[in-house]
N, C-alpha and C. Protein backbone atom coordinates (compact mmCIF):
# COMPACT_ATOMS: atom_id res chain seq x y z
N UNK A 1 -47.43 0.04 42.15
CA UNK A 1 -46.26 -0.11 41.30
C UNK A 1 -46.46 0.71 40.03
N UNK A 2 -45.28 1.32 39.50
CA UNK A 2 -45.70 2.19 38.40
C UNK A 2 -45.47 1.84 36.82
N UNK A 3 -46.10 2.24 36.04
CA UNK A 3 -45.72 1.55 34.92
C UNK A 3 -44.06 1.64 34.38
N UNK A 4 -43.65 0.71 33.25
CA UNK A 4 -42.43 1.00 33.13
C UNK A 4 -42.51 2.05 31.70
N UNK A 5 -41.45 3.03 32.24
CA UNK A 5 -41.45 3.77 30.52
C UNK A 5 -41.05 2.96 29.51
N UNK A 6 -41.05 3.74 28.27
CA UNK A 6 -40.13 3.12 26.89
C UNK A 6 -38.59 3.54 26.64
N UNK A 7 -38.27 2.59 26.51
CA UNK A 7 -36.76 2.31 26.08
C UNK A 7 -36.45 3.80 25.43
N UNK A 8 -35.78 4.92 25.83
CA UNK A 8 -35.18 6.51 25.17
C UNK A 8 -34.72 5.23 24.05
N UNK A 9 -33.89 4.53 24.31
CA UNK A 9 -32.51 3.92 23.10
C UNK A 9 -33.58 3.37 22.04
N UNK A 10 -34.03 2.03 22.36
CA UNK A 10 -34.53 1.08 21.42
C UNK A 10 -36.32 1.36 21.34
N UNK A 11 -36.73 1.80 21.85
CA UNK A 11 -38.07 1.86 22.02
C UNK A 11 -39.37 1.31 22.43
N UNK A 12 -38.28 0.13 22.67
CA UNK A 12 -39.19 -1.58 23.47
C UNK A 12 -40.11 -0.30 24.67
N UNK A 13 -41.63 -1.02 24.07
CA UNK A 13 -42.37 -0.54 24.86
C UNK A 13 -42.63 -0.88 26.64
N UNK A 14 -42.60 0.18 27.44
CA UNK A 14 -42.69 -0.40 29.01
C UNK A 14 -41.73 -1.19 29.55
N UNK A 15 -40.11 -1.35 28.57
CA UNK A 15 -39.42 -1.77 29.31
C UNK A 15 -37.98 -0.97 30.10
N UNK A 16 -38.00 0.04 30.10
CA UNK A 16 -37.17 0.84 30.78
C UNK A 16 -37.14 0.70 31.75
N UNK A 17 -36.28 -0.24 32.60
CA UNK A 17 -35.90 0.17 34.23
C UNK A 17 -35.12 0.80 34.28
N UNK A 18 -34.28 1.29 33.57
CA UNK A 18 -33.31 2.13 34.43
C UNK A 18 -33.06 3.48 33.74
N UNK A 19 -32.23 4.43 34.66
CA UNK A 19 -31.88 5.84 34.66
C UNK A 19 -30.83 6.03 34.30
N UNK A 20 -30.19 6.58 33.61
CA UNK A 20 -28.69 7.03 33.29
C UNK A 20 -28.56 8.37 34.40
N UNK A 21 -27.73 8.30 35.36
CA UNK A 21 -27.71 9.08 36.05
C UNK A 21 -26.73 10.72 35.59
N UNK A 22 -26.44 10.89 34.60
CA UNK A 22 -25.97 12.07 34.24
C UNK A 22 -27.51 12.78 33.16
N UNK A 23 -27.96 12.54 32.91
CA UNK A 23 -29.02 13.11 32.06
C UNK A 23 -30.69 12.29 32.43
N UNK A 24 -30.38 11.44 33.26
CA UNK A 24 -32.30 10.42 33.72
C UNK A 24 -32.59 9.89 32.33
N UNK A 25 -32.36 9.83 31.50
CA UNK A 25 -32.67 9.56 30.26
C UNK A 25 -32.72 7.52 30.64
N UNK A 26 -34.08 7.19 30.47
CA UNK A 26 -34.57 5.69 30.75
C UNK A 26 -34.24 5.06 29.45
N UNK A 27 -33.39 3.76 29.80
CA UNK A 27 -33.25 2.52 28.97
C UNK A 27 -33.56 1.13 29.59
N UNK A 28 -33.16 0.32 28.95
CA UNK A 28 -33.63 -1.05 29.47
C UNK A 28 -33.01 -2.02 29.49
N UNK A 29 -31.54 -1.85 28.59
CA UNK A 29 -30.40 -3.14 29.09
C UNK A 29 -29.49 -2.67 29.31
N UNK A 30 -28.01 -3.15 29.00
CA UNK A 30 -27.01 -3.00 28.99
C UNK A 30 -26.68 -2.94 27.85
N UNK A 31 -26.99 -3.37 26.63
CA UNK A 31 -26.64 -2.15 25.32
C UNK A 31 -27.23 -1.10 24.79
N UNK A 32 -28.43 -0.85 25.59
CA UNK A 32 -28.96 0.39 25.19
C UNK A 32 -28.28 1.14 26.15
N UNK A 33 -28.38 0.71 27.13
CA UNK A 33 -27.38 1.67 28.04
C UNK A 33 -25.58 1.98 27.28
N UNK A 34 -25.24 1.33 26.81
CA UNK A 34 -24.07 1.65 26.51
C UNK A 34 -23.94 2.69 24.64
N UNK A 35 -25.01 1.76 24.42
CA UNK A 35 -25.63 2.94 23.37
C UNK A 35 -25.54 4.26 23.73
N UNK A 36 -26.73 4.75 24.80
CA UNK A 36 -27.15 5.77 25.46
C UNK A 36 -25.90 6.33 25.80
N UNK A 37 -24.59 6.10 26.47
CA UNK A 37 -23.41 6.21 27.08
C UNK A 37 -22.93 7.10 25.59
N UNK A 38 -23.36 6.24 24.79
CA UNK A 38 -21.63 7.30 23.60
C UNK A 38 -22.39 8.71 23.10
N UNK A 39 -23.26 8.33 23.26
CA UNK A 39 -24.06 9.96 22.53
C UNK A 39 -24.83 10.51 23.79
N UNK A 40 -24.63 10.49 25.54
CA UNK A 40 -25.44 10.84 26.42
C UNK A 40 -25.31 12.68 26.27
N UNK A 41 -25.97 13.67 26.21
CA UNK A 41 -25.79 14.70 26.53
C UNK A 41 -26.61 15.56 27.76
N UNK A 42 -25.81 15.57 29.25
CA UNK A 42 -26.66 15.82 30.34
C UNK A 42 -26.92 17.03 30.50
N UNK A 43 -28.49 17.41 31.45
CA UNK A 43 -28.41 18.41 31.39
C UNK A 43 -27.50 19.44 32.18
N UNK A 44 -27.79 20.52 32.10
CA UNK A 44 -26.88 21.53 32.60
C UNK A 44 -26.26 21.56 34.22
N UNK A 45 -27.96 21.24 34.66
CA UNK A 45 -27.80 21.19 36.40
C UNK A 45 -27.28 20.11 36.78
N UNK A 46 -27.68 18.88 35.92
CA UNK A 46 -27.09 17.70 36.72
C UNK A 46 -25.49 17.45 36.56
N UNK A 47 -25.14 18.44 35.60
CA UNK A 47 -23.78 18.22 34.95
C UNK A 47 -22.94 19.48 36.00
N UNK A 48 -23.71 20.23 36.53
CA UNK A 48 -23.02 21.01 38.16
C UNK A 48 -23.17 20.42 39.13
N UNK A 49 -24.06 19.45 39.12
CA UNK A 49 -23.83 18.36 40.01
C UNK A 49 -23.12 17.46 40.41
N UNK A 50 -23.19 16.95 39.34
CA UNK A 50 -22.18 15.94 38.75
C UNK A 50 -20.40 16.03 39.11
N UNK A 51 -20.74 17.99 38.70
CA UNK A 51 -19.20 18.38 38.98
C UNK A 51 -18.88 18.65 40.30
N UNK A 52 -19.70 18.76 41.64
CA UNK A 52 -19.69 18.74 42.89
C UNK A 52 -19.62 20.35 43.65
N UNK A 53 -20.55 20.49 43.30
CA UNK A 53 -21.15 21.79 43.91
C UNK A 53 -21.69 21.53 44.85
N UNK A 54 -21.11 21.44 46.01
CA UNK A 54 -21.65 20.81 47.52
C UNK A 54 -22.39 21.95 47.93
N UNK A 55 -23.01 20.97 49.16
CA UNK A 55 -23.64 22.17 50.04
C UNK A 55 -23.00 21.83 51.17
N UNK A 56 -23.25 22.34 52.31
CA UNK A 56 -22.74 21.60 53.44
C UNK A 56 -23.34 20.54 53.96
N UNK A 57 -22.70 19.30 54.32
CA UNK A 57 -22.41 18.28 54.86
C UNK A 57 -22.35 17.43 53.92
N UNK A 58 -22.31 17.86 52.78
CA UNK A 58 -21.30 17.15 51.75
C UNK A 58 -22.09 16.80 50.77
N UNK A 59 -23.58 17.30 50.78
CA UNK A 59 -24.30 17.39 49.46
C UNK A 59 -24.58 18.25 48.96
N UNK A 60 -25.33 17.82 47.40
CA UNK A 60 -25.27 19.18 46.61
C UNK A 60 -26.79 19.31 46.21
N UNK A 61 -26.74 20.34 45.14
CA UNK A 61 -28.13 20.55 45.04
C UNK A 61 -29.13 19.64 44.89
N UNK A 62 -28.47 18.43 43.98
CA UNK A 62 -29.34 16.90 43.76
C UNK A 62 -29.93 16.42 44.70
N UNK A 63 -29.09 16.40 46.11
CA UNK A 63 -29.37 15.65 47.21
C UNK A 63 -27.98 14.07 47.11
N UNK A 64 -27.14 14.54 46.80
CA UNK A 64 -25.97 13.28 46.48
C UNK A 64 -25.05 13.65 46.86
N UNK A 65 -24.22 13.22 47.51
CA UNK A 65 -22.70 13.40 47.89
C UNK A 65 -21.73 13.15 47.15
N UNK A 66 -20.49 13.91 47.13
CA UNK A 66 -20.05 14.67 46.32
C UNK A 66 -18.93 12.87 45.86
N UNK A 67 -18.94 11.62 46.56
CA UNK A 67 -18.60 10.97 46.13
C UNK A 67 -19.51 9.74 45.73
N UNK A 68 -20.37 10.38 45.64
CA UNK A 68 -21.25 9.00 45.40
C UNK A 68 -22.07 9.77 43.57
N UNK A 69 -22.49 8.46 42.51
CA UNK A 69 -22.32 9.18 41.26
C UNK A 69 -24.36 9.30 41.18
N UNK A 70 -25.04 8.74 42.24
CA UNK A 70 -26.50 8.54 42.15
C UNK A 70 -26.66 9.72 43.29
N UNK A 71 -28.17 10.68 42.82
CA UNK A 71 -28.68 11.19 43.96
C UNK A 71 -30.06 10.71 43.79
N UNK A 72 -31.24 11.30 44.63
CA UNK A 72 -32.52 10.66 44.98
C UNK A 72 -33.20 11.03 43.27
N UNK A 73 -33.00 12.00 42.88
CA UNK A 73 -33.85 12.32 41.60
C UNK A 73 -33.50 11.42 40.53
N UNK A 74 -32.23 10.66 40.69
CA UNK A 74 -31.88 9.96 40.02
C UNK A 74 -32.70 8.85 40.20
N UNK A 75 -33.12 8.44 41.10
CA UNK A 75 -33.51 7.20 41.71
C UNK A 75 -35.06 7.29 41.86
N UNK A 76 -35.52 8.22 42.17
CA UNK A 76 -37.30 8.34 41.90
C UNK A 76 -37.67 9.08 40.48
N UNK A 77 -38.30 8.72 40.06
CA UNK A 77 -38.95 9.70 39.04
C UNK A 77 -40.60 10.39 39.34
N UNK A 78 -41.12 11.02 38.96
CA UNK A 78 -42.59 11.89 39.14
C UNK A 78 -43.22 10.70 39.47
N UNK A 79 -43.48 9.61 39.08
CA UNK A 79 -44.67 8.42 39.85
C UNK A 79 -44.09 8.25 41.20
N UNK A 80 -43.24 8.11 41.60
CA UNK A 80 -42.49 8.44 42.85
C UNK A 80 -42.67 9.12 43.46
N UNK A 81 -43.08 10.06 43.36
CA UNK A 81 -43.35 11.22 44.45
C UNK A 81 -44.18 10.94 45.47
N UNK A 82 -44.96 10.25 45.47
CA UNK A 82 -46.49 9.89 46.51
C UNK A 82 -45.12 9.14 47.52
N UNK A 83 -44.22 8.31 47.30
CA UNK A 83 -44.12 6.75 47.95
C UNK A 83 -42.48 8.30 48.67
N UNK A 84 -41.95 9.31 48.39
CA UNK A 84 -40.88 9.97 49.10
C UNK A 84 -41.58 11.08 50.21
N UNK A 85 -40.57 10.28 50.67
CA UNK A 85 -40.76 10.92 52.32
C UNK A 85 -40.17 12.37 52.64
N UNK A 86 -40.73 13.40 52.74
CA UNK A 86 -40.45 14.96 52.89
C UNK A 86 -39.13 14.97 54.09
N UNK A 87 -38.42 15.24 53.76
CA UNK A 87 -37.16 15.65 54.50
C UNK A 87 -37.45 16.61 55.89
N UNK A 88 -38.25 17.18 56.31
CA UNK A 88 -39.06 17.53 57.31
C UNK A 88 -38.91 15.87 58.62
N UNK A 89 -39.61 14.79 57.54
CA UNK A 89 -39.62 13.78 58.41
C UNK A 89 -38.68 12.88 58.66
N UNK A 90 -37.94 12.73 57.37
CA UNK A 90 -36.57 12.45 57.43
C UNK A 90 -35.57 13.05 58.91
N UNK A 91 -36.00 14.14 58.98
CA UNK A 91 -35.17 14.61 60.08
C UNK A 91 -35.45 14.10 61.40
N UNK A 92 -36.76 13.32 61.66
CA UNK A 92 -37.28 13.27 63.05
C UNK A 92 -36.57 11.55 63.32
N UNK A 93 -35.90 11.29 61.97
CA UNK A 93 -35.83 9.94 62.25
C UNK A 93 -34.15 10.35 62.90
N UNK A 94 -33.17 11.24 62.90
CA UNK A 94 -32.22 11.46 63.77
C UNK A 94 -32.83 11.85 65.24
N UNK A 95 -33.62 12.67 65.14
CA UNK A 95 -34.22 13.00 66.63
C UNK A 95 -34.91 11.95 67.60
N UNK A 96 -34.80 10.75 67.20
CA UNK A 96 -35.63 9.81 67.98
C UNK A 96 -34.46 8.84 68.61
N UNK A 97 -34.92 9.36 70.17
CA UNK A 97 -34.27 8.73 71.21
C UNK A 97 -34.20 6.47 70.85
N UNK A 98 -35.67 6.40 70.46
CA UNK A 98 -35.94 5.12 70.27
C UNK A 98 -34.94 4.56 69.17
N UNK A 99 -34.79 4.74 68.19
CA UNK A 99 -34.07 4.68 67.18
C UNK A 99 -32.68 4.65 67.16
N UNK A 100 -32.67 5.84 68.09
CA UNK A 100 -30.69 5.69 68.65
C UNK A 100 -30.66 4.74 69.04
N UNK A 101 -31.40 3.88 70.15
CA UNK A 101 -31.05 3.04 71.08
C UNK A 101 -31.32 1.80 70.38
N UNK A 102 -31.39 1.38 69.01
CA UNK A 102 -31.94 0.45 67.96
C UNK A 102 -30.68 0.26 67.66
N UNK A 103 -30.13 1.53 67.20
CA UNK A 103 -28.51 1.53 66.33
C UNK A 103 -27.78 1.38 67.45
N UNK A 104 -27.17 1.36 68.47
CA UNK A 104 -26.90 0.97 69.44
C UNK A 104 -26.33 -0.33 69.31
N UNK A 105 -27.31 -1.24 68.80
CA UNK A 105 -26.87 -2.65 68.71
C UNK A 105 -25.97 -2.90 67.23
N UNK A 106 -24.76 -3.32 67.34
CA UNK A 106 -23.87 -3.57 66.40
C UNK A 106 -24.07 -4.64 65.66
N UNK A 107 -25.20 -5.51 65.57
CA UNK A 107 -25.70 -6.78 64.42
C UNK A 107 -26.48 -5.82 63.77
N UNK A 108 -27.35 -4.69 64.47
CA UNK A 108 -28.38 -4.07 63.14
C UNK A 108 -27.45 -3.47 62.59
N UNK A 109 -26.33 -2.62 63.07
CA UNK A 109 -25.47 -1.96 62.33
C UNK A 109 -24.76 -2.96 61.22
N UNK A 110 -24.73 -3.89 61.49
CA UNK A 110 -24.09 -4.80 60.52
C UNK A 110 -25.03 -4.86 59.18
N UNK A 111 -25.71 -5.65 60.03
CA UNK A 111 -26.89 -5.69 58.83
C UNK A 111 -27.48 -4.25 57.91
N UNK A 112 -27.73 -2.85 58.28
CA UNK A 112 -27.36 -2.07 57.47
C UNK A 112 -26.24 -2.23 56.63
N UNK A 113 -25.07 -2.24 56.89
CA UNK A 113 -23.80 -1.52 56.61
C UNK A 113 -24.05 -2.69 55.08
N UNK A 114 -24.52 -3.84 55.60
CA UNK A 114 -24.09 -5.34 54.69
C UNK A 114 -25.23 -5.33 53.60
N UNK A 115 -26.57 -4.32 53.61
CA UNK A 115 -27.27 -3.58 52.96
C UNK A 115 -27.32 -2.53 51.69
N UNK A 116 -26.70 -2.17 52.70
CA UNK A 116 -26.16 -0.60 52.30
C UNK A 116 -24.84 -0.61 50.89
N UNK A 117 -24.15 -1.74 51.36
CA UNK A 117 -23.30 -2.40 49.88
C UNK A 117 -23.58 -3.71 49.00
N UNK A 118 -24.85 -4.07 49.19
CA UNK A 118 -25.36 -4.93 48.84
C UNK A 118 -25.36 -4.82 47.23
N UNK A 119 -25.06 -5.65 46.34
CA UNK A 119 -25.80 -5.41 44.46
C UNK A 119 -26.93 -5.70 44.85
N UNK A 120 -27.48 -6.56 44.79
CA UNK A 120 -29.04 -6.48 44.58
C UNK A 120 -29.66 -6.75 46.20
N UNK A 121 -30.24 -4.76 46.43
CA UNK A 121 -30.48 -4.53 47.85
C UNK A 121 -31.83 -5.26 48.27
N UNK A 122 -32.78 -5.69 47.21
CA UNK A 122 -34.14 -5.65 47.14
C UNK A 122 -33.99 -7.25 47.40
N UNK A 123 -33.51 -8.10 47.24
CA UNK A 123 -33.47 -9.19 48.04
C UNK A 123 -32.72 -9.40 49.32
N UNK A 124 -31.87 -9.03 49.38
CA UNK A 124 -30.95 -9.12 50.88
C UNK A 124 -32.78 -8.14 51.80
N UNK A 125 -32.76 -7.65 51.35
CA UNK A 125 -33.97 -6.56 52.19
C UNK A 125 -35.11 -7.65 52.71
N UNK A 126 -35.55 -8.23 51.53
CA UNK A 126 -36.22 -9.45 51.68
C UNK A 126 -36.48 -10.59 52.63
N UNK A 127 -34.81 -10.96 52.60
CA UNK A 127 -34.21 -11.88 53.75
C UNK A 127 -33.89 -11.10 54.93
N UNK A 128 -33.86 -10.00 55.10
CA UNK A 128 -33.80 -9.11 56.45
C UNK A 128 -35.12 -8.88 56.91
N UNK A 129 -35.93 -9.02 55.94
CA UNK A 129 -37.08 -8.89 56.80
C UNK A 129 -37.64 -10.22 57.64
N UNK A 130 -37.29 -10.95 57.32
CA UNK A 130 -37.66 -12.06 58.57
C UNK A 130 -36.39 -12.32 59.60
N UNK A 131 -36.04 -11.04 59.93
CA UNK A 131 -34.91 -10.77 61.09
C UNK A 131 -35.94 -10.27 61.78
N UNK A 132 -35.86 -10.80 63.13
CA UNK A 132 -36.77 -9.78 64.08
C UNK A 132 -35.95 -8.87 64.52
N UNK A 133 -34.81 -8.46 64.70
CA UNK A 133 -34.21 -7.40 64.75
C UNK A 133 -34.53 -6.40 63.80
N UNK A 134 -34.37 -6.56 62.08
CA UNK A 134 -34.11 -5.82 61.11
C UNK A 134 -35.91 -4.81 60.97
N UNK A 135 -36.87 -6.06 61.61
CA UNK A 135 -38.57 -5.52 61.52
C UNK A 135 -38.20 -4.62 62.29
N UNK A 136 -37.81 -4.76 63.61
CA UNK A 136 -38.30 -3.64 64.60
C UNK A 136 -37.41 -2.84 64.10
N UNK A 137 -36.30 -2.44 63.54
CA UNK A 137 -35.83 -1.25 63.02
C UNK A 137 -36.58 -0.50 62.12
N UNK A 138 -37.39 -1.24 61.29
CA UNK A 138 -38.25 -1.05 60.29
C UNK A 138 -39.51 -0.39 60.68
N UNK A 139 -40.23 -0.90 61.69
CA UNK A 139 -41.18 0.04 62.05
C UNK A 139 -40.96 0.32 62.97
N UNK A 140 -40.09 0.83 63.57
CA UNK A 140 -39.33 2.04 64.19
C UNK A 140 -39.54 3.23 63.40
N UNK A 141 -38.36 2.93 62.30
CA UNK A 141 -38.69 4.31 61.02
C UNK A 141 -40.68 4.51 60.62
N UNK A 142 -41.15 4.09 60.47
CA UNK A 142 -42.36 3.95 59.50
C UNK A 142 -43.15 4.50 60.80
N UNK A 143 -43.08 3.94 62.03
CA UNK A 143 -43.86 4.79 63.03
C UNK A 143 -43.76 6.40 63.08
N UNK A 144 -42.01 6.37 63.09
CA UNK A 144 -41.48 7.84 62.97
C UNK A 144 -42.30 9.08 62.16
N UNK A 145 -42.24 8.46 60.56
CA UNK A 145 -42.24 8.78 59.12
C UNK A 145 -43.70 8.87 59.26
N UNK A 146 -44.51 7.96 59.89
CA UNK A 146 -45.83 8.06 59.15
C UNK A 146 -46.60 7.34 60.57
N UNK A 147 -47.00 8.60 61.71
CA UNK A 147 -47.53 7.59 62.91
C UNK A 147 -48.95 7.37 62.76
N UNK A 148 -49.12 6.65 63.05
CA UNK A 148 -50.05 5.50 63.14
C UNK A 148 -51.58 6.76 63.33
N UNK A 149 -52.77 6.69 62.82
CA UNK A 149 -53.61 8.08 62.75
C UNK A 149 -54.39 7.99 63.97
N UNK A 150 -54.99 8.85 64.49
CA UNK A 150 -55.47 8.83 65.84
C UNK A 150 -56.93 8.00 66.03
N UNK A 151 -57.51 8.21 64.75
CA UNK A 151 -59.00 7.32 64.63
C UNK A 151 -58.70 5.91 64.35
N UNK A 152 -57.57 5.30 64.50
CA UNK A 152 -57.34 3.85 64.57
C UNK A 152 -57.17 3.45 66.07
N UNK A 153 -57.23 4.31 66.95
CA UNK A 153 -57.01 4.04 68.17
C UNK A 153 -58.10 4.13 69.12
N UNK A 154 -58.32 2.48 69.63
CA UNK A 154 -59.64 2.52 70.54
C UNK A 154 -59.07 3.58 71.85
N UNK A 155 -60.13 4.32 72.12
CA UNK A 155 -60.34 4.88 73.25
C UNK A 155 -60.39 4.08 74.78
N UNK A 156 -59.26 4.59 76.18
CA UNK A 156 -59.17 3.44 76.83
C UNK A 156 -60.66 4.01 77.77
């Protein structure tokens, strides 16, 4: 887990959770955030971002779609980097026959979809994990993303 920064607004030490997603600039409530809001000045790229300079299939340079106001840089910062998954592998998780046939079933699709619009995702996630459906979707991906290393495997 990574430490928390300091408040850009107020300066409360280590308590910054969050990102202002037009400039990343870290605060820690809802009036520093709204603080942060009247005087935000973003930078250049995220502000061509922002303005929707797609790429094709409907994202842009951020990695965000052109209707959604968060992309991934918004959402990880540099301590982050170890725990994101290279888009290389990201891709193998469309290519897997196993995985199709996971989504297949219309309760996991539910349960994404009911995820996926969730406010607070990090508990619903919680309670999905003692779905035995929602696990095996779970290390489904993680097998995909990160298989299992060959020196963990007894020889038959």
């Amino acid at each position: 887990m990574r430490a928390a920064r300091p408040c850009g607004v107020c300066g409360a030490a280590g308590a910054a959770k969050y990102r202002c997603p037009r400039c990343a600039a870290a605060y820690c409530s809802v009036p520093c955030c709204r603080t942060h809001k009247e005087r935000c000045t973003p930078e250049p790229e995220r502000e061509r971002s922002a303005a929707g300079e797609a790429f094709p299939g409907g994202a842009n340079r951020a990695g965000q779609h052109a209707d959604s106001p968060w992309s991934v840089e918004d959402i990880l910062t540099e301590d982050d980097e170890q725990d994101r998954v290279p888009l290389q592998k990201l891709k193998l998780l469309g290519e897997s026959e196993e995985l199709r046939g996971l989504l297949l079933n219309p309760h996991l699709r539910q349960l994404l979809l009911t995820v996926d619009q969730a406010e607070d995702k990090s508990s619903l996630m919680k309670k999905y994990m003692q779905e035995p459906l929602f696990v095996e979707f779970a290390d489904c991906c993680l097998r995909i993303v990160e298989p299992p290393e060959k020196e963990n495997i007894l020889p038959e």
